[in-house]
N, C-alpha and C. Protein backbone atom coordinates (compact mmCIF):
# COMPACT_ATOMS: atom_id res chain seq x y z
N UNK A 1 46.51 25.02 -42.57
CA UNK A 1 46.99 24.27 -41.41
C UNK A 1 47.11 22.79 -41.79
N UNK A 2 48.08 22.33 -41.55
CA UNK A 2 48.38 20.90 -41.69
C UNK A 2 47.83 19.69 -40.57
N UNK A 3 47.22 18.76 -41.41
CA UNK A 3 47.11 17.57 -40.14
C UNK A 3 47.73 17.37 -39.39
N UNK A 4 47.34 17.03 -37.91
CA UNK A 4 48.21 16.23 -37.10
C UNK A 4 49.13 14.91 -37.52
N UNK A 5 50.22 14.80 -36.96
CA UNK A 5 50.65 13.57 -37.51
C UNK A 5 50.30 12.35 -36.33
N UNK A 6 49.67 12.76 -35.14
CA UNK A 6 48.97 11.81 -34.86
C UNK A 6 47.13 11.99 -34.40
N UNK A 7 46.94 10.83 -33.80
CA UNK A 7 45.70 10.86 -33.52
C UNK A 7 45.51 10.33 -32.26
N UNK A 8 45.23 11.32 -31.48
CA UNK A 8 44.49 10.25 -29.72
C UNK A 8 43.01 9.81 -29.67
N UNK A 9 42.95 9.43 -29.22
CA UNK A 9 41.67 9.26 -29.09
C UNK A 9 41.11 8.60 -27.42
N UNK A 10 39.84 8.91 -26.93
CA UNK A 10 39.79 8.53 -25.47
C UNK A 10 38.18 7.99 -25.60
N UNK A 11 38.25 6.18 -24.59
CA UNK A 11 37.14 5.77 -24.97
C UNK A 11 37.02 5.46 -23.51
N UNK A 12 35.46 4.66 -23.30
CA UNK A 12 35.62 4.22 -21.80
C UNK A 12 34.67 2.83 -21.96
N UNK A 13 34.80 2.37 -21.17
CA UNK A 13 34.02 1.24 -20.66
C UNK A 13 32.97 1.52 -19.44
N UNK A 14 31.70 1.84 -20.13
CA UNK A 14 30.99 2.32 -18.30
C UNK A 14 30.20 0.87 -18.05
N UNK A 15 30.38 1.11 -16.76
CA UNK A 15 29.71 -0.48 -16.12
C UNK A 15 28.63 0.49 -15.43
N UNK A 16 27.33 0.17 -15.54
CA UNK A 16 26.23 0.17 -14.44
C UNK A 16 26.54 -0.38 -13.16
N UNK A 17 25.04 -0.09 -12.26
CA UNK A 17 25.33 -1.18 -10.96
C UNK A 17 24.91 -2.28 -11.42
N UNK A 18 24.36 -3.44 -12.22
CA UNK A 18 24.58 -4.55 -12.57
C UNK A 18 25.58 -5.22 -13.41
N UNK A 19 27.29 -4.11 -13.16
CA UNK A 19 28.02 -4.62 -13.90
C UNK A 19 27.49 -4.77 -15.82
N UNK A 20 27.04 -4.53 -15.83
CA UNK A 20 26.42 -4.45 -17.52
C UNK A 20 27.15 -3.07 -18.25
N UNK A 21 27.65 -3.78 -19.63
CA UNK A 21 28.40 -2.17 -20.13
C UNK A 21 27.68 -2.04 -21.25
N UNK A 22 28.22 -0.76 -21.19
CA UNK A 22 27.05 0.23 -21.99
C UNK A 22 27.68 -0.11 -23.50
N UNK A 23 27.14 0.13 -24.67
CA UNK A 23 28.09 -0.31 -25.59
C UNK A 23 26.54 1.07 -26.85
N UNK A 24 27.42 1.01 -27.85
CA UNK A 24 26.67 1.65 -28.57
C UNK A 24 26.76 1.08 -30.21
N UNK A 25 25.71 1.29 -31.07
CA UNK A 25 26.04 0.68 -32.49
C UNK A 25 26.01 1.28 -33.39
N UNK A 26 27.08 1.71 -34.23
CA UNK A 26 27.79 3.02 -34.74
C UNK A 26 27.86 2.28 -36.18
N UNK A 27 27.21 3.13 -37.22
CA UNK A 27 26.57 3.04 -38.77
C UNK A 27 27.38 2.43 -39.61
N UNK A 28 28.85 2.79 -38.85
CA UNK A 28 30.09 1.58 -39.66
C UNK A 28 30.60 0.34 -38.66
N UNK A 29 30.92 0.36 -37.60
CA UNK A 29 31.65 -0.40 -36.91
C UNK A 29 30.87 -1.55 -35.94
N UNK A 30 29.60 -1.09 -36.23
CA UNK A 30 28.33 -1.89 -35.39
C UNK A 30 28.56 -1.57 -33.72
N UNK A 31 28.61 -2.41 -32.76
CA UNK A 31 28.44 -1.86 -31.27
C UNK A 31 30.00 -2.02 -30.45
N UNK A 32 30.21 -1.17 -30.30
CA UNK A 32 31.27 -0.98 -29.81
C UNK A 32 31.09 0.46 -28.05
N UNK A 33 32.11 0.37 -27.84
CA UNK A 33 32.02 1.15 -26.53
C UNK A 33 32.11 3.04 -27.03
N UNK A 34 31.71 3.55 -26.32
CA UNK A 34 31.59 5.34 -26.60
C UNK A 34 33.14 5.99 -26.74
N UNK A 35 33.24 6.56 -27.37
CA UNK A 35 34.60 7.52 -27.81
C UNK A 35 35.22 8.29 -28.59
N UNK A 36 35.98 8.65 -28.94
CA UNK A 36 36.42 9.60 -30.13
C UNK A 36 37.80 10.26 -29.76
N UNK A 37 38.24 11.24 -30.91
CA UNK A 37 39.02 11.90 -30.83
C UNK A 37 39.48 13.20 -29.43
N UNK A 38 40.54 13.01 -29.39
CA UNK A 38 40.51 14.09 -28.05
C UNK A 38 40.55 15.57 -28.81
N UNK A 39 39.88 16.64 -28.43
CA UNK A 39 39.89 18.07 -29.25
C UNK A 39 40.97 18.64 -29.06
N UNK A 40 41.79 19.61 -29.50
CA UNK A 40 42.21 20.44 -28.95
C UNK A 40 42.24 21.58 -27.49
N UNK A 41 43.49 21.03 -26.89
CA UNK A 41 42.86 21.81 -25.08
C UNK A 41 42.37 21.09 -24.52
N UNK A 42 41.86 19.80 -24.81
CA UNK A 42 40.84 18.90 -23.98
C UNK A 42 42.10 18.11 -23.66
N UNK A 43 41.60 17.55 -21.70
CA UNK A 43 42.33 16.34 -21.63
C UNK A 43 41.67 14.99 -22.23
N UNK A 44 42.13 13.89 -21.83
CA UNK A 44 42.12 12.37 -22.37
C UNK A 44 41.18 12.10 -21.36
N UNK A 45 40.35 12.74 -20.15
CA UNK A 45 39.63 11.79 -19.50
C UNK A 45 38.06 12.94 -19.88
N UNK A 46 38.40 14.05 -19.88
CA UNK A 46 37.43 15.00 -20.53
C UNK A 46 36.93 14.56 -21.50
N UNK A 47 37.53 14.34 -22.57
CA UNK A 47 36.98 13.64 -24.00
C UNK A 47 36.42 12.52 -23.87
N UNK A 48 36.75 11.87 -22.84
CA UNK A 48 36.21 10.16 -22.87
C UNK A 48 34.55 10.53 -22.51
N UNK A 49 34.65 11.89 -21.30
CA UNK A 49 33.35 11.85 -20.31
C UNK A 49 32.84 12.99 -21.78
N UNK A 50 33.13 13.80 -22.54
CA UNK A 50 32.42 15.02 -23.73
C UNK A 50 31.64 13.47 -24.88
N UNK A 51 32.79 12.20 -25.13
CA UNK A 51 32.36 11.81 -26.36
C UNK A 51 30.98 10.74 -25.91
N UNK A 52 30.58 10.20 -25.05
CA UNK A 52 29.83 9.20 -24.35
C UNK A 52 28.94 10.65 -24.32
N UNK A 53 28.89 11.65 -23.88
CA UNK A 53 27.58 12.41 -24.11
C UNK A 53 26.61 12.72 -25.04
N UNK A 54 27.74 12.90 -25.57
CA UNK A 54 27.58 13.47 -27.58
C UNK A 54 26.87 12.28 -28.27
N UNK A 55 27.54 11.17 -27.91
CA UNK A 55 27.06 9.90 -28.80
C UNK A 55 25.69 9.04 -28.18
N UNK A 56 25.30 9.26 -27.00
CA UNK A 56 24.54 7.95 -26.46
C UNK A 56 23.64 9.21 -25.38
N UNK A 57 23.74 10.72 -24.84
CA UNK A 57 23.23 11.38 -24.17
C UNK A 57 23.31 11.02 -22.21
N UNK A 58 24.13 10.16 -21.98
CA UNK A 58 24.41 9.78 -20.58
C UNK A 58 25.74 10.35 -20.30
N UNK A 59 25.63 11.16 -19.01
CA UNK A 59 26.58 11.96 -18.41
C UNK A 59 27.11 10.74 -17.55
N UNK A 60 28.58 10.76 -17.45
CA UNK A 60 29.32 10.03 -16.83
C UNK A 60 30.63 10.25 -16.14
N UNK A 61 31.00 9.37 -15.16
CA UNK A 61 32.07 9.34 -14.20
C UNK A 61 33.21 8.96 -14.18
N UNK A 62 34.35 9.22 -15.24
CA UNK A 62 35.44 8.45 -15.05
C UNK A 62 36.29 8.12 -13.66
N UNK A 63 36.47 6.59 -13.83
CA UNK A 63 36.63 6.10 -12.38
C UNK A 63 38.16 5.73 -12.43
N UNK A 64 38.70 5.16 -13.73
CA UNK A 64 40.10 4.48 -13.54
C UNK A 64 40.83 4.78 -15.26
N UNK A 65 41.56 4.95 -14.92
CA UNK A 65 42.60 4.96 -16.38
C UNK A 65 42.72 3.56 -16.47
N UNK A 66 42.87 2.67 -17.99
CA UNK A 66 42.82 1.46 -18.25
C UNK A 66 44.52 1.31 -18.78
N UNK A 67 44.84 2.26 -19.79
CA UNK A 67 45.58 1.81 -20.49
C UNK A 67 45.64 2.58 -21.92
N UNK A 68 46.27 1.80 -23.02
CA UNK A 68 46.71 2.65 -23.97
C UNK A 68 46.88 1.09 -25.22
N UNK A 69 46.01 1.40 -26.42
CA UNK A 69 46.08 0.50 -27.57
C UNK A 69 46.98 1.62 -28.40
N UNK A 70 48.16 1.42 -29.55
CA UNK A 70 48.54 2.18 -30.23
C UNK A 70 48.80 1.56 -31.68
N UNK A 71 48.05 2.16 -32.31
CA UNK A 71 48.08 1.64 -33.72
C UNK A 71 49.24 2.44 -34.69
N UNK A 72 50.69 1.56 -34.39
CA UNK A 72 51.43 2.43 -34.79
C UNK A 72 52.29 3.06 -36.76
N UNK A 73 51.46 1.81 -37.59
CA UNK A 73 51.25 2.59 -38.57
C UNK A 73 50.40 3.40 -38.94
N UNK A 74 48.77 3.52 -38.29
CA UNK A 74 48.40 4.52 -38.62
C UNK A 74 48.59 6.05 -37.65
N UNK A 75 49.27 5.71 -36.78
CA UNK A 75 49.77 6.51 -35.94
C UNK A 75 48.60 7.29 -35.00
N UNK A 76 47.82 6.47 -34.22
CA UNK A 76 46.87 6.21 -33.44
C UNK A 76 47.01 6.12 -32.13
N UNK A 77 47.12 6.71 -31.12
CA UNK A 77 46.45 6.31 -29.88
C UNK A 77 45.77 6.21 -29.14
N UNK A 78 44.88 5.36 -28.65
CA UNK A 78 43.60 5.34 -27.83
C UNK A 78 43.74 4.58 -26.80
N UNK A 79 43.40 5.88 -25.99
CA UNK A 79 43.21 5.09 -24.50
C UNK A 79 41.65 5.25 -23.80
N UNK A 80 42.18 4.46 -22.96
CA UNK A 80 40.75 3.38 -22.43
C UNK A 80 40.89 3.55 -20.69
N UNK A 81 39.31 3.97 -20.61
CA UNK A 81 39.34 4.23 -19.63
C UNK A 81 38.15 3.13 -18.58
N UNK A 82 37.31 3.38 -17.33
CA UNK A 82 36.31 2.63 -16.65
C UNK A 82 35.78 3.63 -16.48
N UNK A 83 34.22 3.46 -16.59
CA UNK A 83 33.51 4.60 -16.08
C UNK A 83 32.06 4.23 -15.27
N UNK A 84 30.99 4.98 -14.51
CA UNK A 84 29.80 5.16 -14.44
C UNK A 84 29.16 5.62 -14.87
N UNK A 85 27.69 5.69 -14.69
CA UNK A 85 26.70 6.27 -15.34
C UNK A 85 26.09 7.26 -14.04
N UNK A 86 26.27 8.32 -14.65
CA UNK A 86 25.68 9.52 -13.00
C UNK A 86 24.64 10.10 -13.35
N UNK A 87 24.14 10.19 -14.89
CA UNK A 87 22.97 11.32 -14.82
C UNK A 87 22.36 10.74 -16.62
N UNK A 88 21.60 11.60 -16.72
CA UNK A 88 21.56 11.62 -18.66
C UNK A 88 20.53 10.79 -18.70
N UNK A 89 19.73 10.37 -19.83
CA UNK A 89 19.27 9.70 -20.30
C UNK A 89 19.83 9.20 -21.78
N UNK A 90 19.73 7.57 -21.79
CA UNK A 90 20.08 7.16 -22.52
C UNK A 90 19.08 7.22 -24.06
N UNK A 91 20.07 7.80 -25.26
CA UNK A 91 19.48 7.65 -26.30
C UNK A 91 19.89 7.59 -27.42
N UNK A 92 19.13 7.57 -28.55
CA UNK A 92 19.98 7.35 -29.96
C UNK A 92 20.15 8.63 -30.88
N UNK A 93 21.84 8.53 -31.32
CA UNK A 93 22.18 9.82 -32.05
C UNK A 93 22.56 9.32 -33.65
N UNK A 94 22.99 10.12 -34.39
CA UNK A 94 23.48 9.93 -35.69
C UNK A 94 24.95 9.03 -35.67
N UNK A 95 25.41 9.31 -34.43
CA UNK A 95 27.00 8.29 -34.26
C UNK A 95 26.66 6.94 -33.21
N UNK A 96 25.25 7.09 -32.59
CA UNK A 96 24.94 5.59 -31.91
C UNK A 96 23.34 5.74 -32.53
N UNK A 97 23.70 4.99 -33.29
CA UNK A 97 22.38 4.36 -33.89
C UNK A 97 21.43 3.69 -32.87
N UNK A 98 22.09 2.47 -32.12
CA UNK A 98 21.18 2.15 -30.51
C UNK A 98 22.10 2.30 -29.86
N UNK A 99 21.72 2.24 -28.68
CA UNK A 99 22.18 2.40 -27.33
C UNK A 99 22.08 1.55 -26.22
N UNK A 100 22.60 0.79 -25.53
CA UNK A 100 21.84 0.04 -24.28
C UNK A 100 23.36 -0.88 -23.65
N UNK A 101 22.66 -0.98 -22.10
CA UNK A 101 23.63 -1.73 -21.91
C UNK A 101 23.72 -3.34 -21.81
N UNK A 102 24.71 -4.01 -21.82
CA UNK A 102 24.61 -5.52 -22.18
C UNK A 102 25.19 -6.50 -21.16
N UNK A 103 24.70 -7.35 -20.41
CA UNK A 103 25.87 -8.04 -19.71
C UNK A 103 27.22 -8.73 -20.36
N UNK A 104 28.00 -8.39 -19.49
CA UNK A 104 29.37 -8.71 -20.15
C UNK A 104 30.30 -9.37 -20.95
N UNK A 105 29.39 -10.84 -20.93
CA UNK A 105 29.26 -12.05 -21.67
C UNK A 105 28.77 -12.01 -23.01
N UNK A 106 27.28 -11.06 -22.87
CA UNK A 106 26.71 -10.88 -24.46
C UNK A 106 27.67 -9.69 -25.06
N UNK A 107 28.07 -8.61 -24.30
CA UNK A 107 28.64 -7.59 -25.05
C UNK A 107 30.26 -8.30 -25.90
N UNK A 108 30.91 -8.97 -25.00
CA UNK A 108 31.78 -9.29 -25.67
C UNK A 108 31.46 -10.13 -27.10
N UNK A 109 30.60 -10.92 -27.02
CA UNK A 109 29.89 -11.60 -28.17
C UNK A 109 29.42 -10.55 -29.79
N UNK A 110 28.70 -9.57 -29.30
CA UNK A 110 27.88 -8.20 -30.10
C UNK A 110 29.13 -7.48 -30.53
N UNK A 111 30.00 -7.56 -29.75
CA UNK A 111 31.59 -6.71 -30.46
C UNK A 111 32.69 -6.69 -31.28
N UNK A 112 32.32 -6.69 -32.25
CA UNK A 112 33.43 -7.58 -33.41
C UNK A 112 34.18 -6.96 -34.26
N UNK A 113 34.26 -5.03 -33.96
CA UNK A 113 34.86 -4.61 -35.18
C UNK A 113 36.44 -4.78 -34.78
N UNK A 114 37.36 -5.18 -35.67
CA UNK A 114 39.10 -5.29 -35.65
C UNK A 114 39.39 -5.86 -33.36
N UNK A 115 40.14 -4.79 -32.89
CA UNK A 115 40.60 -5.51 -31.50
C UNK A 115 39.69 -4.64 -30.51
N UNK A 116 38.43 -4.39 -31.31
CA UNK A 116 37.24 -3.47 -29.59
C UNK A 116 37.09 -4.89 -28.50
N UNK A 117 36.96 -5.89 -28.91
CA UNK A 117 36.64 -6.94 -28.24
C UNK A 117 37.84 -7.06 -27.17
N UNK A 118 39.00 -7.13 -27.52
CA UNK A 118 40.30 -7.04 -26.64
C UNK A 118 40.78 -5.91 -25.73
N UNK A 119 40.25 -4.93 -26.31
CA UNK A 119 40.33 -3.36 -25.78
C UNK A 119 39.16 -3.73 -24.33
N UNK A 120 38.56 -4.21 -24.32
CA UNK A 120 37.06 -4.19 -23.19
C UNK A 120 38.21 -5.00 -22.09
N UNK A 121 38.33 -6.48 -22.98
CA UNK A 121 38.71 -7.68 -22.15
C UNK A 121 39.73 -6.47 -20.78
N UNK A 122 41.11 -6.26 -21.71
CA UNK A 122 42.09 -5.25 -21.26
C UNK A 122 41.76 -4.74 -19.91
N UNK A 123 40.36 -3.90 -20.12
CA UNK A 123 40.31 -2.72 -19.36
C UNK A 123 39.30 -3.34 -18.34
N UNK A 124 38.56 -4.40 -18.44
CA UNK A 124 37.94 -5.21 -17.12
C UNK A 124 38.98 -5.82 -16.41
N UNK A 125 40.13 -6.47 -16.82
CA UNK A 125 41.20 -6.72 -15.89
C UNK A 125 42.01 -5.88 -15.20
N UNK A 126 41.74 -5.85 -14.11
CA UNK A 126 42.42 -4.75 -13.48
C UNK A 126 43.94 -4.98 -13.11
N UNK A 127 43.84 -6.17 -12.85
CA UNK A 127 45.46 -6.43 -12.78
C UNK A 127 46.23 -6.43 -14.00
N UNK A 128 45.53 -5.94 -15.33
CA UNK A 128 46.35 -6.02 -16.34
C UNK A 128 46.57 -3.96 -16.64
N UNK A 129 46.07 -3.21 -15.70
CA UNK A 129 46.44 -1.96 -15.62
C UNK A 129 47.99 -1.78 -14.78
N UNK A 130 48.07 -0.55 -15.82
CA UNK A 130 48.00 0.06 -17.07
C UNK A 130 48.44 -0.86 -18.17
N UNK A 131 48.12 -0.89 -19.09
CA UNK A 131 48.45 -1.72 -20.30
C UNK A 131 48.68 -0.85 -21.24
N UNK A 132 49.38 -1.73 -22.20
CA UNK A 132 50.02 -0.87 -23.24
C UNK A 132 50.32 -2.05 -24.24
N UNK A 133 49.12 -1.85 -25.49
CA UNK A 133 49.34 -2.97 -26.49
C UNK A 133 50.04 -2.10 -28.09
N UNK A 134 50.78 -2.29 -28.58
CA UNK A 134 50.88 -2.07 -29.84
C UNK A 134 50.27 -2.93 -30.90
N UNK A 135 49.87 -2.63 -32.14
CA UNK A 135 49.62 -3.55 -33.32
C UNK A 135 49.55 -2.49 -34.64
């Protein structure tokens, strides 16, 4: 079977009730927000709420579609979603090294791999939904 010739991928931004987002710190990319590849059969908001489980152990609520980053030479798309926190306990896996959430100010600061930092900004503006960035 041959690779896909592309790649989706579905991430989210969960805000607590103190507005604080959850962010996780992943063995290559340091802390960035929960996500991954969408599976086969799975939708794009399923995967967002399957990969935030898998990685950090907190069950969650997708609340809003954000938008869409597309990385179009490597032929990438990831979209971005808003979410809550409804159940789970938060903890550390082999793909989130820590876990915790940050107020919004420090997280943007702690976030530095390539455009995760812009991907957040994006998806906290709501008047900038739906968005759609290429690079």
């Amino acid at each position: 079977m041959s690779s896909p010739k592309h790649i989706i991928s579905a991430a989210v931004i969960v805000l607590n009730d103190h507005k604080e987002i959850l962010l996780i710190k992943g063995p290559k990319r340091g802390w960035e927000i929960p996500g991954g590849q969408v599976e086969v059969g799975e939708s794009l908001k399923n995967a967002a709420v399957r990969e935030t489980k898998e990685e950090c152990g907190l069950d969650i609520e997708v609340t809003q579609f954000c938008g869409v980053f597309q990385n179009v030479t490597a032929s990438i798309c990831n979209t971005l979603f808003l979410g809550k926190p409804i159940g789970g306990e938060l903890t550390a896996t082999s793909e989130a090294l820590e876990v915790n959430f940050f107020p919004i100010e420090r997280a943007l600061e702690i976030v530095t791999w390539k455009n995760f930092k812009q991907r957040i900004q994006y998806s906290l503006n709501e008047k900038s939904h739906p968005f759609y960035v290429e690079f």
